[in-house]
Protein backbone atom coordinates (compact mmCIF):
# COMPACT_ATOMS: atom_id res chain seq x y z
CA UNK A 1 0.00 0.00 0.00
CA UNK A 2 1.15 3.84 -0.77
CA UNK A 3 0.14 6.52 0.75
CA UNK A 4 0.65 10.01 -0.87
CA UNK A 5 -0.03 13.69 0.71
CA UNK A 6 0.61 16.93 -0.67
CA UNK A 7 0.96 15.61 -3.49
CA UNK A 8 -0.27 19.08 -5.35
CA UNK A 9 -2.32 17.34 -7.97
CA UNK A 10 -5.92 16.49 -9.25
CA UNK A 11 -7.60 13.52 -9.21
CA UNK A 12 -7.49 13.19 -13.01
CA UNK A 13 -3.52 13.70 -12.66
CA UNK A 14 -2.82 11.36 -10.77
CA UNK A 15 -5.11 8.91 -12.51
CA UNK A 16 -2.17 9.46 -15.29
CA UNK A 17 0.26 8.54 -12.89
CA UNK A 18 -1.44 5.32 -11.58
CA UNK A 19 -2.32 3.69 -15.24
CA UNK A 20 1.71 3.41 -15.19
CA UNK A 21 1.54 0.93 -12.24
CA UNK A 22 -1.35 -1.59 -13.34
CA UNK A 23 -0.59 -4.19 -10.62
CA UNK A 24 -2.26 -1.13 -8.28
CA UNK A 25 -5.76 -0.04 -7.41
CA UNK A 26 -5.83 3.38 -6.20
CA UNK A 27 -8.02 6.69 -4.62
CA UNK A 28 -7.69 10.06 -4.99
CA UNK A 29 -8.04 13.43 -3.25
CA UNK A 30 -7.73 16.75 -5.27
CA UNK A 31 -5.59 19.08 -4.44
CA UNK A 32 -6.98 22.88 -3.53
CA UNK A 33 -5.33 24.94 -6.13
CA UNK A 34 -2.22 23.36 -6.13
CA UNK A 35 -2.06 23.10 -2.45
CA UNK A 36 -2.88 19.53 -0.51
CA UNK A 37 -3.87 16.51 -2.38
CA UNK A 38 -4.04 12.99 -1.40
CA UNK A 39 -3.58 9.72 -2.59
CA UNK A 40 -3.71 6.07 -1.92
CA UNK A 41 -2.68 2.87 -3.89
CA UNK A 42 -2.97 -0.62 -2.61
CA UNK A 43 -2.10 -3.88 -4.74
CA UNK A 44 -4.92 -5.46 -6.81
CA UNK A 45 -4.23 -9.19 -4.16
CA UNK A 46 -5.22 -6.94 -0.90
CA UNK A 47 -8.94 -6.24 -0.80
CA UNK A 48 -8.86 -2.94 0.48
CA UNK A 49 -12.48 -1.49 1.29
CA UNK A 50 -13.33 2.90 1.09
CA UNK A 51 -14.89 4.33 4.61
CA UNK A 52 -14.44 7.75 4.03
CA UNK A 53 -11.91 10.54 2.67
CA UNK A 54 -11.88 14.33 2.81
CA UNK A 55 -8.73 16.75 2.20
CA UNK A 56 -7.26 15.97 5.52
CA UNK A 57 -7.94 12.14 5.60
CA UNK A 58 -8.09 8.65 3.59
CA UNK A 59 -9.67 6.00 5.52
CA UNK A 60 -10.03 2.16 4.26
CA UNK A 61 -10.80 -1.44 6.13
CA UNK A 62 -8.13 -3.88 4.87
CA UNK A 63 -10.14 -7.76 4.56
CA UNK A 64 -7.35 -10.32 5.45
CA UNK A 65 -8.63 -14.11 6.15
CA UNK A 66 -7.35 -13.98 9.85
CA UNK A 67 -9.27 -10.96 10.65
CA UNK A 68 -9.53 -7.36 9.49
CA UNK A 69 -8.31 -4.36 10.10
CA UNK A 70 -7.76 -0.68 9.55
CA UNK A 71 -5.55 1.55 7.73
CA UNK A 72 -5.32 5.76 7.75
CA UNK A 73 -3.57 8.15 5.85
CA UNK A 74 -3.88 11.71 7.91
CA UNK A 75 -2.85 14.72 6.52
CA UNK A 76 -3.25 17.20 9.69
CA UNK A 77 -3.73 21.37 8.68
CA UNK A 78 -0.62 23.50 8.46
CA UNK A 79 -1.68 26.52 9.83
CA UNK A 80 -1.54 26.44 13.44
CA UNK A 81 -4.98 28.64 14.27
CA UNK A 82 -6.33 25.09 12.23
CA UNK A 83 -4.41 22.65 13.99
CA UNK A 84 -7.66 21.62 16.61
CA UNK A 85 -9.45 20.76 13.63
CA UNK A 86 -6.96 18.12 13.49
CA UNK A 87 -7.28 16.55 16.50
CA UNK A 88 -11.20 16.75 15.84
CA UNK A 89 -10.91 14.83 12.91
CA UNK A 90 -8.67 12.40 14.36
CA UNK A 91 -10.87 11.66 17.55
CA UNK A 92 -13.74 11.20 15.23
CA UNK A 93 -12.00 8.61 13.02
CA UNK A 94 -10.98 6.90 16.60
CA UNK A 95 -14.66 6.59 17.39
CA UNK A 96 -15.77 5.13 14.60
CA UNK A 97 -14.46 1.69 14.37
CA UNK A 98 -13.83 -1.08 16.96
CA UNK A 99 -11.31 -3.04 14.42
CA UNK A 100 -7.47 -2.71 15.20
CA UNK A 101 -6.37 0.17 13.41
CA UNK A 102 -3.52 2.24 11.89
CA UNK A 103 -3.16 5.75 11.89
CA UNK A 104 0.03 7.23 9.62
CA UNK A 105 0.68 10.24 7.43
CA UNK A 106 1.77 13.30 8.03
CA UNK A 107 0.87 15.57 11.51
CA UNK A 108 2.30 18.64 10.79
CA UNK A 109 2.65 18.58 14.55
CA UNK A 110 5.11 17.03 17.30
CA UNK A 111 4.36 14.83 20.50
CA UNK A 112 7.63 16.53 22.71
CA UNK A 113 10.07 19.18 22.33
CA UNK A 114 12.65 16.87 21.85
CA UNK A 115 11.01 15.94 18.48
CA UNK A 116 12.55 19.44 17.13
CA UNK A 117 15.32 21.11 16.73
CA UNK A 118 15.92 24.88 15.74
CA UNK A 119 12.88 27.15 16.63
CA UNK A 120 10.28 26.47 19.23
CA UNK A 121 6.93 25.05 20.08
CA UNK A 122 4.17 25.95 22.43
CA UNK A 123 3.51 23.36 24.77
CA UNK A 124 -0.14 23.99 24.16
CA UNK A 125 0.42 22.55 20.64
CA UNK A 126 1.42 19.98 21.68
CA UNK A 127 -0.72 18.71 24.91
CA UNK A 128 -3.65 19.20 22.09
CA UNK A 129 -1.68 16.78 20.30
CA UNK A 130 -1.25 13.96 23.36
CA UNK A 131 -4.52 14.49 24.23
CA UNK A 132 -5.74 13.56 20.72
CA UNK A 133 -3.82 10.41 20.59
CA UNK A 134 -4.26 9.01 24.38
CA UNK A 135 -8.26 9.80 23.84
CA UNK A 136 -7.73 7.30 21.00
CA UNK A 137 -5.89 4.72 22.50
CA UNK A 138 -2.98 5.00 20.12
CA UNK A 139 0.68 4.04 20.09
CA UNK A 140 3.77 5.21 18.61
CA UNK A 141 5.55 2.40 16.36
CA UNK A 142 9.09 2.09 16.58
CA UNK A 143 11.17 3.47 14.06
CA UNK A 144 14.62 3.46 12.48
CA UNK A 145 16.64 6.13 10.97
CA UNK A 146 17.36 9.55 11.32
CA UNK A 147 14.85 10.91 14.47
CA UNK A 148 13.34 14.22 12.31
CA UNK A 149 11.33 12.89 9.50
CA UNK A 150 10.99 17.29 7.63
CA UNK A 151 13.44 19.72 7.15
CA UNK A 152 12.80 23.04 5.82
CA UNK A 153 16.29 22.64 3.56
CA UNK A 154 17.49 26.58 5.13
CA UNK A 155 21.09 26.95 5.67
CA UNK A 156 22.46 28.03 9.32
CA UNK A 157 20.35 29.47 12.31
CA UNK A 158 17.19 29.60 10.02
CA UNK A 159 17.13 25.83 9.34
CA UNK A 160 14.16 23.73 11.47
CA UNK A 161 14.13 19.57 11.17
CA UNK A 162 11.17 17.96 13.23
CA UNK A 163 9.39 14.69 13.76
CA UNK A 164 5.87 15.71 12.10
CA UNK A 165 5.35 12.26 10.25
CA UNK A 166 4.71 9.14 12.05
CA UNK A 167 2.71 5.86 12.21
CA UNK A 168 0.74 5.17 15.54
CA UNK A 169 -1.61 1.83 16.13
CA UNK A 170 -3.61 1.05 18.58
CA UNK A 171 -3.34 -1.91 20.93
CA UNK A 172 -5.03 -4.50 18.99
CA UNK A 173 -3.52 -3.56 15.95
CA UNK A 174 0.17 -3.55 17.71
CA UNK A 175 -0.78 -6.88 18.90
CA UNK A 176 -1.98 -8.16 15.93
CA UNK A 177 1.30 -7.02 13.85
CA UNK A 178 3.94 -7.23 16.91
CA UNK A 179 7.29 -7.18 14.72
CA UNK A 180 6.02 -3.88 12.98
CA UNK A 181 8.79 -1.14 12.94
CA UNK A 182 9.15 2.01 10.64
CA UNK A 183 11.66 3.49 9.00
CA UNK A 184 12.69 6.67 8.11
CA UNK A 185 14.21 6.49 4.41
CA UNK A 186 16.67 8.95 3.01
CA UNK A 187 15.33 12.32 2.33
CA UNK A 188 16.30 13.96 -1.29
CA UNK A 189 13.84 15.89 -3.27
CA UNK A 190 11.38 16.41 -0.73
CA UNK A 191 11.49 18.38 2.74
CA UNK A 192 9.81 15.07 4.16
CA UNK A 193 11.53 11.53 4.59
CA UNK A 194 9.25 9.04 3.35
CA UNK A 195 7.97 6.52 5.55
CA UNK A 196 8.68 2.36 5.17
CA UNK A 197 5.86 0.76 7.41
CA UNK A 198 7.25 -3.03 7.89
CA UNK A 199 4.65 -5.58 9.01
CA UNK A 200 6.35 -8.41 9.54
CA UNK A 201 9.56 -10.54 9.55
CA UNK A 202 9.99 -12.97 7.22
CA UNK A 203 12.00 -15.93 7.46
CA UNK A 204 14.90 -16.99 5.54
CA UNK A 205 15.07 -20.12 3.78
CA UNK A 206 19.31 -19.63 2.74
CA UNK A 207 20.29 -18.71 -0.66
CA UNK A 208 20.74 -20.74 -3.70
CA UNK A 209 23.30 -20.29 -6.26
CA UNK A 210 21.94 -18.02 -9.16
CA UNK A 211 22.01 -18.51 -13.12
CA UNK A 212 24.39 -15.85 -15.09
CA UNK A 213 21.87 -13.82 -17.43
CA UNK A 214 23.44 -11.84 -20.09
CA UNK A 215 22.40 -7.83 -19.11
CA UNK A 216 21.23 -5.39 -22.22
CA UNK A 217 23.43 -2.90 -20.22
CA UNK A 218 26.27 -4.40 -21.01
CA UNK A 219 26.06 -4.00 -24.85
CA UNK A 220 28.90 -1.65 -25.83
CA UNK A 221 29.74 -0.63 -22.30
CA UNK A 222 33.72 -0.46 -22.20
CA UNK A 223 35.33 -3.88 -21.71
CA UNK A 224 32.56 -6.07 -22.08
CA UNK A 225 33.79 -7.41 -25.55
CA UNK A 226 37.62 -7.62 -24.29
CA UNK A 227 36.17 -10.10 -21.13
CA UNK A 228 33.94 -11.82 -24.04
CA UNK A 229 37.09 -12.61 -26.09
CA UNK A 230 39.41 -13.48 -22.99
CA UNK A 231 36.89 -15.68 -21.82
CA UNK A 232 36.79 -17.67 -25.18
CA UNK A 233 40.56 -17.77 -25.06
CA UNK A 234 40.90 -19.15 -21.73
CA UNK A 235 37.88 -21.61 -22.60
CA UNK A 236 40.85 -23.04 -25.48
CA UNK A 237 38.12 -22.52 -28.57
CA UNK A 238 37.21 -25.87 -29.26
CA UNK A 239 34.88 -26.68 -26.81
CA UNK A 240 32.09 -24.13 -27.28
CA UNK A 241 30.53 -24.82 -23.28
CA UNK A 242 33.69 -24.23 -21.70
CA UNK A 243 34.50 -21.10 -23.68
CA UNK A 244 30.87 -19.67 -22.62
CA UNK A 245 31.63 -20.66 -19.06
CA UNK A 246 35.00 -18.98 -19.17
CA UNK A 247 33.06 -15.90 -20.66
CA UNK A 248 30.60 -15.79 -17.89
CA UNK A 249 33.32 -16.04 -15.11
CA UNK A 250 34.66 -13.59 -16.63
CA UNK A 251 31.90 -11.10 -17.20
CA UNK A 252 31.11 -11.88 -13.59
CA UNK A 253 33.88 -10.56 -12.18
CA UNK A 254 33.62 -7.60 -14.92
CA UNK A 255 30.34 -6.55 -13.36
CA UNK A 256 30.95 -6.47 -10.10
CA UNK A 257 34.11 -3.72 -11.01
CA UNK A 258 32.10 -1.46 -13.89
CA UNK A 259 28.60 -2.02 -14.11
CA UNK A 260 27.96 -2.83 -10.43
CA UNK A 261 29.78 0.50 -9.73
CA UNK A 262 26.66 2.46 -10.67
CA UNK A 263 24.90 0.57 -7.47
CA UNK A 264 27.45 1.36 -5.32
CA UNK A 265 28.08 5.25 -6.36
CA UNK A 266 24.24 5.64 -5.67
CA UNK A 267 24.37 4.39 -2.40
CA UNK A 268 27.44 5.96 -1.39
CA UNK A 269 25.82 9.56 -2.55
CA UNK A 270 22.88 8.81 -0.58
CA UNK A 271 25.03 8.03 1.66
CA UNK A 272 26.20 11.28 2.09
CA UNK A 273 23.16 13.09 1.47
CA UNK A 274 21.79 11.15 4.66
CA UNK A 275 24.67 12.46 6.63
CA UNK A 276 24.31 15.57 5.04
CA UNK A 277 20.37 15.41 6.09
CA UNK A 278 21.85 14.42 9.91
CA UNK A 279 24.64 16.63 10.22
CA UNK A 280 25.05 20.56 9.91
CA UNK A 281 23.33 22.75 7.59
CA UNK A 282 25.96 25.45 5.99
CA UNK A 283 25.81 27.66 3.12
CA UNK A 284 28.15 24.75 1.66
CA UNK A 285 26.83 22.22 3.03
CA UNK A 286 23.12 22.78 1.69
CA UNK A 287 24.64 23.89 -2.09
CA UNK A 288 26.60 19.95 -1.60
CA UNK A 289 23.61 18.77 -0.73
CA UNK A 290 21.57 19.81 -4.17
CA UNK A 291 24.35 19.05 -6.13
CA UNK A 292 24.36 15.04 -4.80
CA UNK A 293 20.55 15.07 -5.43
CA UNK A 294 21.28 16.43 -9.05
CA UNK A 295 24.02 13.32 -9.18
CA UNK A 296 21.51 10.68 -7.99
CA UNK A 297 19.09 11.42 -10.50
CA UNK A 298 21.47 11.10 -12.96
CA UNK A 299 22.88 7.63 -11.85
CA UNK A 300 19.06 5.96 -11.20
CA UNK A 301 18.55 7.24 -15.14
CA UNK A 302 21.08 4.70 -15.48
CA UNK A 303 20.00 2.31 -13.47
CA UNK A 304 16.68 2.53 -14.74
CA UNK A 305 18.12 1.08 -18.09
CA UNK A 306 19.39 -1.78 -15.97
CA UNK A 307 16.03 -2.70 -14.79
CA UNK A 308 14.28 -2.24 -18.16
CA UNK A 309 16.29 -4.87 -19.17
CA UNK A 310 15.85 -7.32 -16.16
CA UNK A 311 12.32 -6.82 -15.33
CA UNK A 312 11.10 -8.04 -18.66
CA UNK A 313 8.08 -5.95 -19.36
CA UNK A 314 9.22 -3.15 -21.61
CA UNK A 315 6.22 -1.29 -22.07
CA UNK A 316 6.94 2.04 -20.41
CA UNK A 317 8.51 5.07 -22.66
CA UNK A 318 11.79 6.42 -22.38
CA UNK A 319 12.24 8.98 -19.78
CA UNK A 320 9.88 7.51 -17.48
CA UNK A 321 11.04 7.41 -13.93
CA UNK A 322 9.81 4.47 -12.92
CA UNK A 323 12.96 2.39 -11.64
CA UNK A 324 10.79 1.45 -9.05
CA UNK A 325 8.66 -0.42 -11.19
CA UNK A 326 11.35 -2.11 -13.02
CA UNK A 327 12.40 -3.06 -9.33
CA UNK A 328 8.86 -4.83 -8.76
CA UNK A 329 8.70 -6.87 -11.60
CA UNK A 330 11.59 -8.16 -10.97
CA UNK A 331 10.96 -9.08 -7.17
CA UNK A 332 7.64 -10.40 -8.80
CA UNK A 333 9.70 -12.48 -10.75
CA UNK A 334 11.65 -14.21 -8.33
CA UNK A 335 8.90 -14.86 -6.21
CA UNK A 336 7.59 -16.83 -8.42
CA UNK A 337 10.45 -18.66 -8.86
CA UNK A 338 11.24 -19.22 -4.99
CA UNK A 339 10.91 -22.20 -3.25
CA UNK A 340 10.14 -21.02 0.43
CA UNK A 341 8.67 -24.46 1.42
CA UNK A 342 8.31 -28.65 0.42
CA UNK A 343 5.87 -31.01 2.21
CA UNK A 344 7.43 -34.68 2.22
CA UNK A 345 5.62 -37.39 1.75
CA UNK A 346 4.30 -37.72 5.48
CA UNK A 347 2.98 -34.24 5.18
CA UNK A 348 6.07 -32.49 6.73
CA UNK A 349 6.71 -29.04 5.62
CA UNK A 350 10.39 -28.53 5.60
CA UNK A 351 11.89 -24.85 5.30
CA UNK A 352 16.02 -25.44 5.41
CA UNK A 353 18.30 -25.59 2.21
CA UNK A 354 19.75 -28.25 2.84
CA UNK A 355 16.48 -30.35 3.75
CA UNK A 356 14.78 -29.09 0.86
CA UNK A 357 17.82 -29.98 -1.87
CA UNK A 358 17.56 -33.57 -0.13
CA UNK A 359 14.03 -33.28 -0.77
CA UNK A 360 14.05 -32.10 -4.50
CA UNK A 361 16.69 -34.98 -5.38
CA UNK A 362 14.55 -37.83 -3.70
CA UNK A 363 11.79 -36.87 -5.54
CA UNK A 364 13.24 -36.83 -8.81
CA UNK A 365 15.72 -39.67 -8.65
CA UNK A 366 12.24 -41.62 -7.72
CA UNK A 367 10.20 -39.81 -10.70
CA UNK A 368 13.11 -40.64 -12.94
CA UNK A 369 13.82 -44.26 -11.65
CA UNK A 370 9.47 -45.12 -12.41
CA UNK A 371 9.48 -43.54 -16.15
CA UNK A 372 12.85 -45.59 -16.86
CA UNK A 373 10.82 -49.00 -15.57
CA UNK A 374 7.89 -47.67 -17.75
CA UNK A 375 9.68 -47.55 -20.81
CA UNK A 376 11.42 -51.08 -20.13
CA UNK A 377 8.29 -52.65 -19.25
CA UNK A 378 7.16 -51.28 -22.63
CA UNK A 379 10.00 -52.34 -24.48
């Protein structure tokens, strides 16, 4: 599920945006002349049911076959003479359903001081606030990252950061999801960090060895034909297998130095722009700052072309950003193909690598063994 706010668009616009993403249902709020504007988008397997919106507020019921519950977005008013209406809205939401429920968006308000830093807050503001949240029994998730989720991007004395975005359940719903933990992603066009709501935590089954794919990417990138041609050498030329085995090594290791590279340089920019996001905030340090954001664009462009490639379903135009599309076809992909779980013959699920290669060989040294016994009966 996505949850968008401020997003500073009409409902028709952002219909635009959603055709792009057909493996996602999706709601909309208009903006008010190019001010608010909400959205949400949930994935055509959830069945996700509409309670109510308005300009402040997208509320849904969320039918899972071990109960249901309840899902939020809150967008609370800027303007401070407006902020009660907030806490209005939010105690009448609280009062309307019994089912555990989650409340996350964006506040536009803190809990305690020490959720801000640079400027000041009445403590009015907030005890409005506290009261809001204890009258509906709800809880702060954990989270993880960098503690002030908007920054106003000013450089020295006039720069604020606070903690105005945050997820909050109540009771049941805490109980109901109790490894649920948010994070605070990277901040770098926005003044707001997005928010990663986890749910769960999944298991690990160990990791398999995986099949070397050819990239588009690598077509004409430097070195690529030089590793092609040493890897044929090495392979001796006459045996064809060998010399595209040798090639693949070789490529392999190529990768990891060039190509890869473009993985790595985005993360380590990020990198700094996080530390950049945590650290001071300088004349230099906020020009630095634009000029890495600038640099990341540039490098996901390139990425992007990776994933066209990978995620098989090349039906978006040039110059869309939509790596992280690309990204979920891909993850789509190897779901499919993942084996997470066998049942043996005595009903047994087994989840270990090594129990489940046992598993896979028994089966089809047996399948194999009873069509070779067919065929001699036959004979």
């Amino acid at each position: 599920m996505v949850f968008l706010c401020e997003t500073k668009l009409s409902g028709r616009e952002m219909k635009t945006v959603l055709v792009k993403f057909d493996m996602y249902h999706g709601m909309q709020v208009d903006s008010v002349v190019r001010s608010g504007g909400l959205t949400f988008w949930w994935h055509k397997k959830i069945k996700c049911e509409f309670l109510s919106a308005s300009v402040h507020h997208m509320d849904f019921i969320i039918r899972e076959a071990n109960g249901d519950w309840r899902v939020t977005g809150f967008y609370g008013w800027p303007m401070v003479a407006d902020r009660h209406l907030s806490w209005e809205l939010l105690r009448i939401l609280g009062r309307q359903s019994a089912l555990p429920w989650m409340c996350i968006g964006d506040y536009n308000e803190i809990l305690f001081s020490n959720e801000m830093k640079g400027g000041q807050r009445a403590q009015w503001q907030m005890n409005q606030f506290r009261d809001a949240v204890d009258a509906c029994g709800l809880v702060d998730v954990q989270f993880e990252g960098y503690a002030f989720t908007w920054d106003n991007g000013q450089a020295g004395e006039d720069n604020r950061k606070s903690r105005i975005d945050r997820a909050m359940g109540t009771n049941e719903w805490m109980a109901r999801f109790p490894y649920a933990r948010l994070r605070h992603l990277g901040r770098e066009w926005s003044n707001h960090s997005p928010l990663k709501l986890v749910l769960d935590r999944r298991e690990s089954t160990g990791q398999f060895t995986k099949r070397f794919r050819f990239e588009q990417i690598w077509v004409g990138a430097e070195g690529c034909e030089e590793e092609i041609t040493r890897g044929f050498e090495r392979g001796g030329g006459d045996d064809l297998v060998e010399a595209l085995q040798e090639s693949a090594t070789e490529l392999q290791a190529w990768k990891r130095v060039s190509i890869g590279k473009i993985v790595k340089m985005i993360a380590m920019k990020r990198s700094q722009i996080e530390r950049l996001n945590e650290g001071g905030c300088s004349p230099d340090e906020v020009r630095k700052r634009r000029n890495l954001v600038r640099e990341v664009a540039d490098l996901c462009r390139q990425d992007e072309q990776f994933w066209r490639q990978r995620s098989r379903a090349l039906w978006l135009k040039n110059g869309d950003r939509n790596t992280s599309f690309f990204h979920k076809q891909e993850r789509q992909r190897k779901a499919k193909n993942h084996i997470s779980k066998l049942v043996d013959d005595g009903g047994m699920g087994m989840r270990r690598s090594q129990r489940l290669r046992r598993n896979i060989l028994r089966s089809y040294s047996r399948l194999l063994l009873h069509v070779s016994l067919g065929m001699c009966s036959m004979a």
